[in-house]
N, C-alpha and C. Protein backbone atom coordinates (compact mmCIF):
# COMPACT_ATOMS: atom_id res chain seq x y z
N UNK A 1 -35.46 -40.44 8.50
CA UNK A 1 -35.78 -39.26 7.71
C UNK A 1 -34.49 -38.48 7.47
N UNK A 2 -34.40 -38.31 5.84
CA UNK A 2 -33.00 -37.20 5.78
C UNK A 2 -32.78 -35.66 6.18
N UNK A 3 -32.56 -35.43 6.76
CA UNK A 3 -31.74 -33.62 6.99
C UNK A 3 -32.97 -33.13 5.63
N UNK A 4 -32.86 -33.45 4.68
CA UNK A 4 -33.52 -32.00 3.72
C UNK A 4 -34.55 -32.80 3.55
N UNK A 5 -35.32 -33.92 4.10
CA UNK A 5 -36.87 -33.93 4.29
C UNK A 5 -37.36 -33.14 5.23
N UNK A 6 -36.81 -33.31 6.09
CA UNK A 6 -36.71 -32.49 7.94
C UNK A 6 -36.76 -31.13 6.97
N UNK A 7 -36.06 -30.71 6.56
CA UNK A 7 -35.92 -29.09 6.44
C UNK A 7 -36.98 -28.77 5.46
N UNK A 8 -37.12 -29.69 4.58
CA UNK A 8 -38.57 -29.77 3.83
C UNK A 8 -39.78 -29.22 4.69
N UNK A 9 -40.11 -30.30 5.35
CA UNK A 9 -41.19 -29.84 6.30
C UNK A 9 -41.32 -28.59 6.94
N UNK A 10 -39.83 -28.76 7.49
CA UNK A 10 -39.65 -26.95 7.79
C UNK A 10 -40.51 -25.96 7.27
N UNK A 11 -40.09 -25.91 6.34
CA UNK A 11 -40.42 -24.63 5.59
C UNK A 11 -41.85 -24.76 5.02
N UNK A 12 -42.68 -26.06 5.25
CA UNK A 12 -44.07 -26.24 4.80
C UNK A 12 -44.79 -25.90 6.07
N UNK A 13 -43.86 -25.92 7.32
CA UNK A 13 -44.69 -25.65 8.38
C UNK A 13 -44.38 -23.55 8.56
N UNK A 14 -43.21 -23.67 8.65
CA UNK A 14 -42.74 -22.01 8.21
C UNK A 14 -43.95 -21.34 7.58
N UNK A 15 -44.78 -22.03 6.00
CA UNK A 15 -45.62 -21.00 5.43
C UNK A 15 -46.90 -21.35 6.30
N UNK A 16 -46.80 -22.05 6.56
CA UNK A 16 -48.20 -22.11 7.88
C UNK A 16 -48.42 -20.92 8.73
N UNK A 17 -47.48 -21.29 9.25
CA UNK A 17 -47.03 -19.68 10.12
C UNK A 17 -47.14 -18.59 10.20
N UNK A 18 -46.38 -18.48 8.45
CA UNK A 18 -46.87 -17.46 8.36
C UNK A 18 -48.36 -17.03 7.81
N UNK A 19 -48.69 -18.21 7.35
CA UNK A 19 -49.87 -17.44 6.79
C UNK A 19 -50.77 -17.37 7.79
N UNK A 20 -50.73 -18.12 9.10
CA UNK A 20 -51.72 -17.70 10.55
C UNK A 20 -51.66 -16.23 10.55
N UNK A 21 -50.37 -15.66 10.71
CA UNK A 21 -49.55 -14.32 11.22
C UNK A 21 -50.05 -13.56 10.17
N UNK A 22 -50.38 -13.82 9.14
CA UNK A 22 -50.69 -12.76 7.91
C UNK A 22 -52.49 -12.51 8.23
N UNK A 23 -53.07 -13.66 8.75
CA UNK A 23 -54.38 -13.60 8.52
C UNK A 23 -55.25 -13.30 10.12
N UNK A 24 -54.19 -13.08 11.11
CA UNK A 24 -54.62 -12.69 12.31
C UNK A 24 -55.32 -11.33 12.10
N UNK A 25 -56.17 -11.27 13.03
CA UNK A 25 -56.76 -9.54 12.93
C UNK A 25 -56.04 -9.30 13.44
N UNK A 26 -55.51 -7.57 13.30
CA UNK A 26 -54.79 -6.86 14.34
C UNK A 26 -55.76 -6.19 15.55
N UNK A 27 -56.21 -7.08 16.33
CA UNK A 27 -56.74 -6.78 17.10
C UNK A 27 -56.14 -6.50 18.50
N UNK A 28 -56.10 -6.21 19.61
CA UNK A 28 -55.56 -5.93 21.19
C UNK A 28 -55.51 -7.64 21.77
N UNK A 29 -56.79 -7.91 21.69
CA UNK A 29 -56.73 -8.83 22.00
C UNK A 29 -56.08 -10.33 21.78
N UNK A 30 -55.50 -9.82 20.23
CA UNK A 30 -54.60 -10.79 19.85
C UNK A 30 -53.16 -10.75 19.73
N UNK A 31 -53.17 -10.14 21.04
CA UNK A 31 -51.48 -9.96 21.32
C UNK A 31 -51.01 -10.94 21.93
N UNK A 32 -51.29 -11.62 22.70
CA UNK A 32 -50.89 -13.37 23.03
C UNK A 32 -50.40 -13.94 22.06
N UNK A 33 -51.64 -13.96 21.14
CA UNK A 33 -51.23 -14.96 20.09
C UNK A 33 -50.18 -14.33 19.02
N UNK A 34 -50.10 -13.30 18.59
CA UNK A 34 -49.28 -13.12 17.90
C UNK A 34 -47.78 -13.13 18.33
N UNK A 35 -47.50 -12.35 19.59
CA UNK A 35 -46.46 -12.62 20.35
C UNK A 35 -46.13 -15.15 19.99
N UNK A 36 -46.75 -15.51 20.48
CA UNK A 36 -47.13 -17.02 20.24
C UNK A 36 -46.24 -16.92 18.83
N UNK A 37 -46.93 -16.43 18.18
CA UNK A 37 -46.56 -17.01 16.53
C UNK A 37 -45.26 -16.24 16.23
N UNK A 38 -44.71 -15.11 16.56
CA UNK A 38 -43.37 -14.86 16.58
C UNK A 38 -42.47 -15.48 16.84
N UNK A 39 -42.94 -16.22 18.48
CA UNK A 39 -41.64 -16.96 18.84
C UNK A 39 -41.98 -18.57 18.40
N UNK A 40 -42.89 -18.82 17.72
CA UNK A 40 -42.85 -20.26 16.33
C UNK A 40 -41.98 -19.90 15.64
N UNK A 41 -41.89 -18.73 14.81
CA UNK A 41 -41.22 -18.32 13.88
C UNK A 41 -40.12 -18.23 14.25
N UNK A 42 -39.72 -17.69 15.54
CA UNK A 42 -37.75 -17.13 15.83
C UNK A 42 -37.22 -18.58 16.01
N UNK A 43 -37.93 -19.58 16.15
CA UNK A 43 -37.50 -21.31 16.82
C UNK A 43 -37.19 -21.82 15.69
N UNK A 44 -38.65 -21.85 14.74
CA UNK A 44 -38.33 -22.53 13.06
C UNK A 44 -37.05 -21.92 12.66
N UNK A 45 -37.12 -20.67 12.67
CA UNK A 45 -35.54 -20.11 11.62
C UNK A 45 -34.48 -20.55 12.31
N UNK A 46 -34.42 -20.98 13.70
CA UNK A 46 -33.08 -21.53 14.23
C UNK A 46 -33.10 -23.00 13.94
N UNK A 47 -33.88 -23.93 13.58
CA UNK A 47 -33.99 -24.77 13.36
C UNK A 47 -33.38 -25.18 11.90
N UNK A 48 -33.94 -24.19 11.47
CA UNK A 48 -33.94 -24.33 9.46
C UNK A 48 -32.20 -24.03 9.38
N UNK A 49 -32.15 -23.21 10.69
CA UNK A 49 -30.49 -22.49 9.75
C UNK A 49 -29.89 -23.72 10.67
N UNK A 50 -30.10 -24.42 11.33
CA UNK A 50 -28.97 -25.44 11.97
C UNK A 50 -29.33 -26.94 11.21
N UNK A 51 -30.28 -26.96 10.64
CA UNK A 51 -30.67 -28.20 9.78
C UNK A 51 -30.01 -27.80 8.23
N UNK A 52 -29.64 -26.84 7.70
CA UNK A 52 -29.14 -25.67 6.82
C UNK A 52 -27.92 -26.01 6.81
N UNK A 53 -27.36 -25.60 8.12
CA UNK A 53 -25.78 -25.97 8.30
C UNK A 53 -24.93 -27.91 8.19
N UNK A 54 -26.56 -28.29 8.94
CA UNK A 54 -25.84 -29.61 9.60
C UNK A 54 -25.74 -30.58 7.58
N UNK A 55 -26.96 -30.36 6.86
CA UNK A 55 -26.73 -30.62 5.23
C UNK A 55 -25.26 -29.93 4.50
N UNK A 56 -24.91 -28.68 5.04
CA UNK A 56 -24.12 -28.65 4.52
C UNK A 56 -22.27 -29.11 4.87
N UNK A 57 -22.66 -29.04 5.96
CA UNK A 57 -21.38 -30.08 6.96
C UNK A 57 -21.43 -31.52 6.86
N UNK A 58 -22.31 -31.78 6.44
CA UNK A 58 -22.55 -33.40 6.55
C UNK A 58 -22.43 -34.11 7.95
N UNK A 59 -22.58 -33.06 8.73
CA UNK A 59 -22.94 -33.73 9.83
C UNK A 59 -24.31 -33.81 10.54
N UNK A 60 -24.33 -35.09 11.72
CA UNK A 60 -25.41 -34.94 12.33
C UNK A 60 -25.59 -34.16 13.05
N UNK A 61 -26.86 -33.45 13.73
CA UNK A 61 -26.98 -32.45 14.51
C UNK A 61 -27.57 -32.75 15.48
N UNK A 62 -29.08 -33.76 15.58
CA UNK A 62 -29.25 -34.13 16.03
C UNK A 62 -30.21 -36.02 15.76
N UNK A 63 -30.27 -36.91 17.20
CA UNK A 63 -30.81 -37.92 16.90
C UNK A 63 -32.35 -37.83 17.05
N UNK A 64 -33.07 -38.79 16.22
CA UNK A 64 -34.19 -38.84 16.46
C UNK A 64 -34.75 -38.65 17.87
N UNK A 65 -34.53 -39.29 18.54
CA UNK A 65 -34.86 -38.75 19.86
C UNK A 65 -34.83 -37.46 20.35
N UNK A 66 -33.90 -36.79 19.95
CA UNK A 66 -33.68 -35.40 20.25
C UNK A 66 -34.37 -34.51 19.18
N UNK A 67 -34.67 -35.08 18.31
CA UNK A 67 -36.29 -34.36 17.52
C UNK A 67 -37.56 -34.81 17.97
N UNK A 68 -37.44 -35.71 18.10
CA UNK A 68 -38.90 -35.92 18.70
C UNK A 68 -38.89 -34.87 20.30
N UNK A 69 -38.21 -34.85 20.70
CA UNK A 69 -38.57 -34.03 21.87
C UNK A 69 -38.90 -32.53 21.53
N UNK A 70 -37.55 -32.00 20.79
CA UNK A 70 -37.79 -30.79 19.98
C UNK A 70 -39.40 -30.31 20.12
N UNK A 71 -39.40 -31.41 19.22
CA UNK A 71 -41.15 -31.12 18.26
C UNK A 71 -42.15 -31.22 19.44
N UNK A 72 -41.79 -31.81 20.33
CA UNK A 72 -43.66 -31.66 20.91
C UNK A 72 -42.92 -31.23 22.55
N UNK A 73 -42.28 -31.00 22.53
CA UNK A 73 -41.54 -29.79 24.15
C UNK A 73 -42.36 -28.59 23.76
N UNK A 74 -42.89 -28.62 25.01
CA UNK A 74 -43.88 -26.89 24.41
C UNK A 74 -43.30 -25.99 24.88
N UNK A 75 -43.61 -24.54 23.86
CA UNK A 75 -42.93 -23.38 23.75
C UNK A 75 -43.03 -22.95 25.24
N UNK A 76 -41.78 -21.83 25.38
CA UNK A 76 -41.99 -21.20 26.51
C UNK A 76 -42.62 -20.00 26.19
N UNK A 77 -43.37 -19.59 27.23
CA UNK A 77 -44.40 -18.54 27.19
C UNK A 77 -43.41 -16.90 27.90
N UNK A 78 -43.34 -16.07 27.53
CA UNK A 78 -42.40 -14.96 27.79
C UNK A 78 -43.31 -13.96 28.61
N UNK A 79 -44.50 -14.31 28.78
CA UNK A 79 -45.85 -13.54 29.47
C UNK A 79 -45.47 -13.66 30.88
């Protein structure tokens, strides 16, 4: 897969995101989750801007292996 398919997806998963975050109630009780979907969001934008950089350096950033872990290593919880 190339760097700007990867970053493709990115940003198809990015409007996901956001549109969870747009359509959450602002409820008390959904402070877990929104806290949750912030730090999706602060991970994707470091992702996008180093997949961003690595297209425009022409370099690699990282190997498949080291995306596949990326992607399914679960978030840390800040609770």
């Amino acid at each position: 897969m190339e760097y700007k398919e990867i970053l493709e997806q990115l940003i198809e998963i990015q409007g996901f995101i956001e549109e969870a975050d747009n359509t959450l109630p602002d409820y008390s009780a959904n402070t877990d989750t929104r806290i949750s979907i912030d730090i999706a969001k602060e991970l994707m934008y470091g992702l996008q801007d180093e997949l961003e950089k690595a297209i425009l350096d022409g370099e690699k950033v990282i190997s498949g292996e080291e995306l596949e872990e990326v992607m399914n290593h679960p978030p840390v919880s800040l609770l």
